[in-house]
PDB file of N, CA and C in Angstrom:
ATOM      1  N   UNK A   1     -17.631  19.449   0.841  1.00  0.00           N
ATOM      2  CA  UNK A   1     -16.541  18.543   1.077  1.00  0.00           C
ATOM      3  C   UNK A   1     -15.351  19.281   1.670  1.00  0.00           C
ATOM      4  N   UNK A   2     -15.250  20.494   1.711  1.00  0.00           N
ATOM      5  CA  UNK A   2     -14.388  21.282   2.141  1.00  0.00           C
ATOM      6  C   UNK A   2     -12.618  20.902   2.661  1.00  0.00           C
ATOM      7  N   UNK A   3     -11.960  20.022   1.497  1.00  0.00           N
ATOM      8  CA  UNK A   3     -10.933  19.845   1.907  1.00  0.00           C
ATOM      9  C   UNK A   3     -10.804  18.330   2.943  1.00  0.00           C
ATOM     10  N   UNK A   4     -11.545  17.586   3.407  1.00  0.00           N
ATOM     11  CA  UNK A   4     -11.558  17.104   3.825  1.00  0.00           C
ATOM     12  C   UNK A   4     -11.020  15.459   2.926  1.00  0.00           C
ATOM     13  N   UNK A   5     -10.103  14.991   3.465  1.00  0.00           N
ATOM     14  CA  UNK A   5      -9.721  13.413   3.080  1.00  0.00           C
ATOM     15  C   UNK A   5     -11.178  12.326   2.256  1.00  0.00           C
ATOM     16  N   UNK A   6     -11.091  11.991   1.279  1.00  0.00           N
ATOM     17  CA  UNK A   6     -12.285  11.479   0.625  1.00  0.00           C
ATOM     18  C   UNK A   6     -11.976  10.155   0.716  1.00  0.00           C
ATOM     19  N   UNK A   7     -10.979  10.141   0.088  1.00  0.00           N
ATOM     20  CA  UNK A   7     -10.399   8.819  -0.297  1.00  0.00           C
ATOM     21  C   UNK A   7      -8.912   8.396   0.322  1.00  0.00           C
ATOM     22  N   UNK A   8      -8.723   7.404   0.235  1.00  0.00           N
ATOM     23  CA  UNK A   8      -6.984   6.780   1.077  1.00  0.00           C
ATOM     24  C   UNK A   8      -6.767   5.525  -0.322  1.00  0.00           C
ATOM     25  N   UNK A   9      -4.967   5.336  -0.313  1.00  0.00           N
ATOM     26  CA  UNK A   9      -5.130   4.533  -1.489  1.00  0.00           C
ATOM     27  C   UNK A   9      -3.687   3.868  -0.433  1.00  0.00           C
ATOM     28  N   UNK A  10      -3.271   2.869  -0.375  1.00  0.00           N
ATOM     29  CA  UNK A  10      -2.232   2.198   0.960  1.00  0.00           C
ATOM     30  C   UNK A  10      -1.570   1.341  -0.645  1.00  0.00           C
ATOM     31  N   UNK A  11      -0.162   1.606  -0.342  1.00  0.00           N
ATOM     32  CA  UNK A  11       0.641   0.801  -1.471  1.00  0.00           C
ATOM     33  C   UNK A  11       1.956   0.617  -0.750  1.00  0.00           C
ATOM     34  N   UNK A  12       2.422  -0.204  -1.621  1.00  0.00           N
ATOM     35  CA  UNK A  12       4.249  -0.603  -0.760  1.00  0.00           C
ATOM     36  C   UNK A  12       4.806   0.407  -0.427  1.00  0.00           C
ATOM     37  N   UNK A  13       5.425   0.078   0.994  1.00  0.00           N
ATOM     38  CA  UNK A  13       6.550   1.186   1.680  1.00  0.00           C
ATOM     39  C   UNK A  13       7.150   1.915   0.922  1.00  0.00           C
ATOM     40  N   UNK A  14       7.951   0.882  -0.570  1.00  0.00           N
ATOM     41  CA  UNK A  14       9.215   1.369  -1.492  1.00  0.00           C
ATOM     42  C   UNK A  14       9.096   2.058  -2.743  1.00  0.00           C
ATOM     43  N   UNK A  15       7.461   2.395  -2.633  1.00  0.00           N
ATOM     44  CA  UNK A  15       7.105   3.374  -3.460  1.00  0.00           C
ATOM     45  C   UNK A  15       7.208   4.285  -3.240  1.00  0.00           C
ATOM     46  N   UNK A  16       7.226   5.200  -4.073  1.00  0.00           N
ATOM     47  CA  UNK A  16       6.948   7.022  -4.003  1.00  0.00           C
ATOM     48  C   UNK A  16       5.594   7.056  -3.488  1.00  0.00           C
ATOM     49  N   UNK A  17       5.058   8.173  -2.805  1.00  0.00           N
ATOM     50  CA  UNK A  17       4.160   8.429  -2.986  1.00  0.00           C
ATOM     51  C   UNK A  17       3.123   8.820  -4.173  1.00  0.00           C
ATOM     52  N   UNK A  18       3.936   9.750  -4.795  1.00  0.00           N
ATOM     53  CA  UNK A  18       3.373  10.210  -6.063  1.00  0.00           C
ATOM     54  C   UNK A  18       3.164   9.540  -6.703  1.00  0.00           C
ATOM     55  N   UNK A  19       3.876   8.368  -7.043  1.00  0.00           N
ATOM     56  CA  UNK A  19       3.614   6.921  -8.202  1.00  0.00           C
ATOM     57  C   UNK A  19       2.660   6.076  -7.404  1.00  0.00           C
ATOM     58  N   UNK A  20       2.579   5.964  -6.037  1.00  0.00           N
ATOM     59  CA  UNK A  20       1.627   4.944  -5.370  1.00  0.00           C
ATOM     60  C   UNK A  20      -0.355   5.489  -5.747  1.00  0.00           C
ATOM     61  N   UNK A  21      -0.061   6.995  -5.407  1.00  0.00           N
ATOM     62  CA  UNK A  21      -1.095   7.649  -5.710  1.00  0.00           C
ATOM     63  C   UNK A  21      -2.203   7.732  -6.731  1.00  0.00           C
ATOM     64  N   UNK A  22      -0.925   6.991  -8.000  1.00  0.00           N
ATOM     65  CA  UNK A  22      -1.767   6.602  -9.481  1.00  0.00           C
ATOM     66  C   UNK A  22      -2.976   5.917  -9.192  1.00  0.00           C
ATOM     67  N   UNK A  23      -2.662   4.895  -7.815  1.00  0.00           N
ATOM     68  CA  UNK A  23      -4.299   3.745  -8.240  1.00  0.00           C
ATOM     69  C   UNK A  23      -5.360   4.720  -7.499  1.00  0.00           C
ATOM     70  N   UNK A  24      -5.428   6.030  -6.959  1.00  0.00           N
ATOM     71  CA  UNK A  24      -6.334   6.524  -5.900  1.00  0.00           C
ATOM     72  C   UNK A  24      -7.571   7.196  -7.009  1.00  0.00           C
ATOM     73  N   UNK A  25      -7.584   6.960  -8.414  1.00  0.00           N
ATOM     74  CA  UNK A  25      -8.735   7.702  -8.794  1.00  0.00           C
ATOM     75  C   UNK A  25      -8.795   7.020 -10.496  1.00  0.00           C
ATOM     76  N   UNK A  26      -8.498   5.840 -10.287  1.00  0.00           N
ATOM     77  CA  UNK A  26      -8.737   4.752 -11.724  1.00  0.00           C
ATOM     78  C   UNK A  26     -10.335   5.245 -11.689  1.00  0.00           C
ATOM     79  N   UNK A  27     -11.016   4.883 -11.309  1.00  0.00           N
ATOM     80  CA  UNK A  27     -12.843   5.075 -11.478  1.00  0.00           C
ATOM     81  C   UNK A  27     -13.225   6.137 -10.748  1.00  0.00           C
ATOM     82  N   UNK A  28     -13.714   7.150 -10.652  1.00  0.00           N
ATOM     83  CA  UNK A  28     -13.998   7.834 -10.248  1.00  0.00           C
ATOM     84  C   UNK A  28     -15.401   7.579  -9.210  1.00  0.00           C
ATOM     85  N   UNK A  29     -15.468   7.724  -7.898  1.00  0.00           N
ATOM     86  CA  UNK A  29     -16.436   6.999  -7.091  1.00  0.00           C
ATOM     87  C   UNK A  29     -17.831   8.081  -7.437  1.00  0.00           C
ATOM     88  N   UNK A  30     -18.464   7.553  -7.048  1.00  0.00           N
ATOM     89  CA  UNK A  30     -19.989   8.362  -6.784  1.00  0.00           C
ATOM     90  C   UNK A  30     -20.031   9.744  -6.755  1.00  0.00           C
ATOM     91  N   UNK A  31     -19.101  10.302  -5.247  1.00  0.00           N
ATOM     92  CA  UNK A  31     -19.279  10.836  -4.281  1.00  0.00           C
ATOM     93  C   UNK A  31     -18.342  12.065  -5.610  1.00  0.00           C
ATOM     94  N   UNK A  32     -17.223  11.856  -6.304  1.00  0.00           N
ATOM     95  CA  UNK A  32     -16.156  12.225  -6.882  1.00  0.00           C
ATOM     96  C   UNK A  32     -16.673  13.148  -8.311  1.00  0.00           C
ATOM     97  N   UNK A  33     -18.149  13.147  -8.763  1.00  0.00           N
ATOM     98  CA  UNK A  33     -18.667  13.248  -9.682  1.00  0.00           C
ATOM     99  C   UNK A  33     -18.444  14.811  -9.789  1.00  0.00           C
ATOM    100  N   UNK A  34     -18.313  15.133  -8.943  1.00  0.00           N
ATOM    101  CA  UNK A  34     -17.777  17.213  -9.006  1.00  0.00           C
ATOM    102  C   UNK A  34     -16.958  17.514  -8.890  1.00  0.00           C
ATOM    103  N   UNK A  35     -15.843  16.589  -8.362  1.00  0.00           N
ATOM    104  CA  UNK A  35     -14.643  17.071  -8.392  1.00  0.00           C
ATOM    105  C   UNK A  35     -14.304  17.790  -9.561  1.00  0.00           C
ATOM    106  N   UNK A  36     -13.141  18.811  -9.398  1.00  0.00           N
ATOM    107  CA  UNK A  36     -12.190  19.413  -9.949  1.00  0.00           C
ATOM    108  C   UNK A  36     -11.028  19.823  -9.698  1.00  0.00           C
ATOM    109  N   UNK A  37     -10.664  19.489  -8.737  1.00  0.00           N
ATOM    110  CA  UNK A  37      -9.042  20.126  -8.155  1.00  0.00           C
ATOM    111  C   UNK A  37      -8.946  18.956  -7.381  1.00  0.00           C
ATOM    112  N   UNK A  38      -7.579  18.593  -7.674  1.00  0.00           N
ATOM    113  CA  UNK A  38      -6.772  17.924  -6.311  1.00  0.00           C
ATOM    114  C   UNK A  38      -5.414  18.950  -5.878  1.00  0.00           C
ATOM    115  N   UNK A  39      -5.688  19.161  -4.543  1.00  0.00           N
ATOM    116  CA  UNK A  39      -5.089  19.590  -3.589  1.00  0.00           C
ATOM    117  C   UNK A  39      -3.981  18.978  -3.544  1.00  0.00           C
ATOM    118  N   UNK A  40      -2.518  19.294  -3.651  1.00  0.00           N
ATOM    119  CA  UNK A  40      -1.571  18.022  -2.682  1.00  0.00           C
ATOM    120  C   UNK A  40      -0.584  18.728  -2.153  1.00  0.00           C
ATOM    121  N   UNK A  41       0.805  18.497  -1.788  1.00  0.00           N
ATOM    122  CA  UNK A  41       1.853  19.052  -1.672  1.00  0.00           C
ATOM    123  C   UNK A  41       2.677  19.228  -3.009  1.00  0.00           C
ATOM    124  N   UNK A  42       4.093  19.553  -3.126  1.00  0.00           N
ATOM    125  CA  UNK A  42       4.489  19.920  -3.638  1.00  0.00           C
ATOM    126  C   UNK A  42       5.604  18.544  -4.417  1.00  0.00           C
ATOM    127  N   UNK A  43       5.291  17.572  -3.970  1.00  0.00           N
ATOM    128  CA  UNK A  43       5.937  16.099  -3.874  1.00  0.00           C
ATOM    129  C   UNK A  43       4.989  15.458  -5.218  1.00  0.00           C
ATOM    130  N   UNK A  44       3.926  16.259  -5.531  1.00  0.00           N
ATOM    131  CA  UNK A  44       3.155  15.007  -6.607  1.00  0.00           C
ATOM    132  C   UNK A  44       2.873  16.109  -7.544  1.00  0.00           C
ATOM    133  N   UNK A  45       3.987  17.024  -7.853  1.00  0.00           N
ATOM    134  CA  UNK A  45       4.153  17.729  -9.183  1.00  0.00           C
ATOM    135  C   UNK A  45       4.297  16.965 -10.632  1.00  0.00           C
ATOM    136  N   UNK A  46       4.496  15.774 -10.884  1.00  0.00           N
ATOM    137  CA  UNK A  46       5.161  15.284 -12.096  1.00  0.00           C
ATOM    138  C   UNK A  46       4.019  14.442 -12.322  1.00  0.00           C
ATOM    139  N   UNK A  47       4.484  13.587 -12.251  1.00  0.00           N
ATOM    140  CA  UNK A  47       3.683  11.835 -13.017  1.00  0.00           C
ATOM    141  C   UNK A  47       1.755  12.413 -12.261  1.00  0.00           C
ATOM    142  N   UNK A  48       1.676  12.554 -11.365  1.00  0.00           N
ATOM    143  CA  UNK A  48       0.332  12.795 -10.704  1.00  0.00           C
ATOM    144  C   UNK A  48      -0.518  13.779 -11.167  1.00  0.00           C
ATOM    145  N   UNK A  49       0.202  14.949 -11.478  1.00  0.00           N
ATOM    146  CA  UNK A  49      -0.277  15.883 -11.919  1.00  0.00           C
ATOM    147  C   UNK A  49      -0.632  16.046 -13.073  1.00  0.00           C
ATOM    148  N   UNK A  50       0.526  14.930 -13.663  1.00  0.00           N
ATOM    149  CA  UNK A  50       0.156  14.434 -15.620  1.00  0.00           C
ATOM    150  C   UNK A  50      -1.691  13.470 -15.496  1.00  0.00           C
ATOM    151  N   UNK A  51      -1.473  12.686 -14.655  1.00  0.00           N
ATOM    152  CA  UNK A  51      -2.085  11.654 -14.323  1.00  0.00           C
ATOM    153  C   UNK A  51      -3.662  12.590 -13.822  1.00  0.00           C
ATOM    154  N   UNK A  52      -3.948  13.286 -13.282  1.00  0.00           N
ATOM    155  CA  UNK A  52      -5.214  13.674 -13.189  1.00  0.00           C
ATOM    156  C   UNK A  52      -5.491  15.053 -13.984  1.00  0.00           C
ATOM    157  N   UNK A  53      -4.590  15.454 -15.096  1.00  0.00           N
ATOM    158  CA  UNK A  53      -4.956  16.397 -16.286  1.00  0.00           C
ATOM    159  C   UNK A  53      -5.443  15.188 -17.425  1.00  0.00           C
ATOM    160  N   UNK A  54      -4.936  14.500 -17.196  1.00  0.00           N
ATOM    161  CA  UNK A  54      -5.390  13.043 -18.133  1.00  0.00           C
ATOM    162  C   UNK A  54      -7.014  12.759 -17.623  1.00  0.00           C
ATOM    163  N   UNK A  55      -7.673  12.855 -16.420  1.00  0.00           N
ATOM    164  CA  UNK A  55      -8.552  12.453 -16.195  1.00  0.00           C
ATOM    165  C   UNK A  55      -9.721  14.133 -16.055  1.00  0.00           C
ATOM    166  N   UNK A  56      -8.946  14.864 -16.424  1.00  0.00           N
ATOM    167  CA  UNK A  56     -10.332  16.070 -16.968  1.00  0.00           C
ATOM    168  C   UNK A  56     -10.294  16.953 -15.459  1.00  0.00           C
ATOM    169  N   UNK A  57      -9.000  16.615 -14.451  1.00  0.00           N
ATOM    170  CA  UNK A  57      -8.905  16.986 -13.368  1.00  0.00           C
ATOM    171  C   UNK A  57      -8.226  18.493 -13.264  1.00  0.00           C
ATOM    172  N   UNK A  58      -7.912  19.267 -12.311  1.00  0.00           N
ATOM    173  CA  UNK A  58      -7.104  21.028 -12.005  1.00  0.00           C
ATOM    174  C   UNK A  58      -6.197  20.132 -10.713  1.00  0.00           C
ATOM    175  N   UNK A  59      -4.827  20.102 -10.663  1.00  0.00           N
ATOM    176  CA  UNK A  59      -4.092  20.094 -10.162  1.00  0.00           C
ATOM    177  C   UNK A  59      -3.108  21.555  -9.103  1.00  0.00           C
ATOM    178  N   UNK A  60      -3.665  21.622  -7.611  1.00  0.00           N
ATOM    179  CA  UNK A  60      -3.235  22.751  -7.501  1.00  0.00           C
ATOM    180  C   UNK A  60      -2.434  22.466  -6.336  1.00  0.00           C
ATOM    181  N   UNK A  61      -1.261  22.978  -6.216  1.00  0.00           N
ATOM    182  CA  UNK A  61      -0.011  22.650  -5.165  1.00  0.00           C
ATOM    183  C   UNK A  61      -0.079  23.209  -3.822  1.00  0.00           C
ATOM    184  N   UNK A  62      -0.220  23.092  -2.978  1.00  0.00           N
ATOM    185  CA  UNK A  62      -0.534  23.777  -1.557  1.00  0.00           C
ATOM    186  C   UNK A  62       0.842  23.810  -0.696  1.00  0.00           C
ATOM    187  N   UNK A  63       1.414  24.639  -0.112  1.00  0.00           N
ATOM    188  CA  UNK A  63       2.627  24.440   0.651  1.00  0.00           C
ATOM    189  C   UNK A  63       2.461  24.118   2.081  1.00  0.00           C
ATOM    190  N   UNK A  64       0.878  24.847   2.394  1.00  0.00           N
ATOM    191  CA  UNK A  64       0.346  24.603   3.593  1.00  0.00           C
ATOM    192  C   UNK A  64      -1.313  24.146   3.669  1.00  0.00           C
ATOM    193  N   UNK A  65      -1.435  22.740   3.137  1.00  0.00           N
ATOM    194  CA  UNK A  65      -2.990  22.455   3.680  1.00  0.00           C
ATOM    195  C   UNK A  65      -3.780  22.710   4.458  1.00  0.00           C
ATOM    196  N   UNK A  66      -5.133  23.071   4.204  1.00  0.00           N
ATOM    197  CA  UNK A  66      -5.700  23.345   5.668  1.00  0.00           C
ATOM    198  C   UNK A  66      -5.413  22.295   6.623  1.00  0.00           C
ATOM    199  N   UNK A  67      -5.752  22.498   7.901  1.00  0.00           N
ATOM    200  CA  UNK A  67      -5.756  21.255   8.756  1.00  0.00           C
ATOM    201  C   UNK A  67      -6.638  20.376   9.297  1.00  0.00           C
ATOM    202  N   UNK A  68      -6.468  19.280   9.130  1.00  0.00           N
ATOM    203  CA  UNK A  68      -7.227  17.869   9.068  1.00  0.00           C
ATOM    204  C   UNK A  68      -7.996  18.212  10.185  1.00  0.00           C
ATOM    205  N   UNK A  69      -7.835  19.132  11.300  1.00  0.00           N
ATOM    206  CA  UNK A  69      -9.189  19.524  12.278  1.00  0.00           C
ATOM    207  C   UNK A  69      -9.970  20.140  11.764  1.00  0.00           C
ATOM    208  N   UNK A  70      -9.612  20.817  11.105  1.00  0.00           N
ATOM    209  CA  UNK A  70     -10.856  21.905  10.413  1.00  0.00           C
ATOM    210  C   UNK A  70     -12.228  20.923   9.356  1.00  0.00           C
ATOM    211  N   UNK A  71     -12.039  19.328   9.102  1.00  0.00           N
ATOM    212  CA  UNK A  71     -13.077  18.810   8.933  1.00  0.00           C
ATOM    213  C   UNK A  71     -13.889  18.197  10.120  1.00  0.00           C
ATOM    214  N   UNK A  72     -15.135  18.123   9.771  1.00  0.00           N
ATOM    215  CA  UNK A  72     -16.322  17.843  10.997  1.00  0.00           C
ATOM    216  C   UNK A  72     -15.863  16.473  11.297  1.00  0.00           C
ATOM    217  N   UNK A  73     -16.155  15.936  12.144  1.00  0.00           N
ATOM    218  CA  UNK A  73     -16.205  14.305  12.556  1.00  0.00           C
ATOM    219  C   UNK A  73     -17.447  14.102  12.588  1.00  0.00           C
ATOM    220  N   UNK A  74     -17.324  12.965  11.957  1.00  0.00           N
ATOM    221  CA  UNK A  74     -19.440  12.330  11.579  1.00  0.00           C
ATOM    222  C   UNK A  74     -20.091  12.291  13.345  1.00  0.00           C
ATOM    223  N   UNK A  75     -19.406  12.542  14.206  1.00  0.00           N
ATOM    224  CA  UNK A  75     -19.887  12.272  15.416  1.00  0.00           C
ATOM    225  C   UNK A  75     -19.149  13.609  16.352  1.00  0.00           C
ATOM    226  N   UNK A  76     -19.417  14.478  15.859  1.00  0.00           N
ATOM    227  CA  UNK A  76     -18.713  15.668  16.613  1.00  0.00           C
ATOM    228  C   UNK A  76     -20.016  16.234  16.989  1.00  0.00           C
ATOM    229  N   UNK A  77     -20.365  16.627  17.939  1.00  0.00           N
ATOM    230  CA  UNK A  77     -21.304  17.080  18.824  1.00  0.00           C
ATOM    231  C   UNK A  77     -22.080  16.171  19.570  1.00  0.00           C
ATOM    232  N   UNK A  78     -21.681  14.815  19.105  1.00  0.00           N
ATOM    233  CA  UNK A  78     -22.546  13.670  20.043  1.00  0.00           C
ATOM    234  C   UNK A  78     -22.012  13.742  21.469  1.00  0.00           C
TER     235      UNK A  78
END
């Protein structure tokens, strides 16, 4: 999975991010069954970080993510 975007969770403009983020891992999908770390910035230190130590999750802060090119596209070499 190498860093790559799994999931997207879209909530009101006038939210935080960090508080919008709560609904992105209520059930844990299929695919999610190995997870252990969420990756984020430095913006979803508090409530989020409470919020997936609650769910058996490793919360680790990145200042610089890899970059969203560095995942494959399901159609990259076609």
């Amino acid at each position: 999975m190498g860093g790559c975007i799994r999931a997207a969770h879209v909530h009101a403009a006038n939210t935080h991010d960090s508080r919008g983020a709560l609904g992105l891992l209520p059930h844990r999908p299929w695919w999610a069954a190995r997870l252990q770390t969420v990756l984020t910035d430095a913006a979803y230190r508090g409530r989020f970080a409470d919020h997936l130590r609650g769910l058996g999750l490793q919360h680790q802060v990145a200042s610089h993510p890899p970059s969203a090119a560095l995942c494959p596209s399901p159609n990259a070499g076609s």
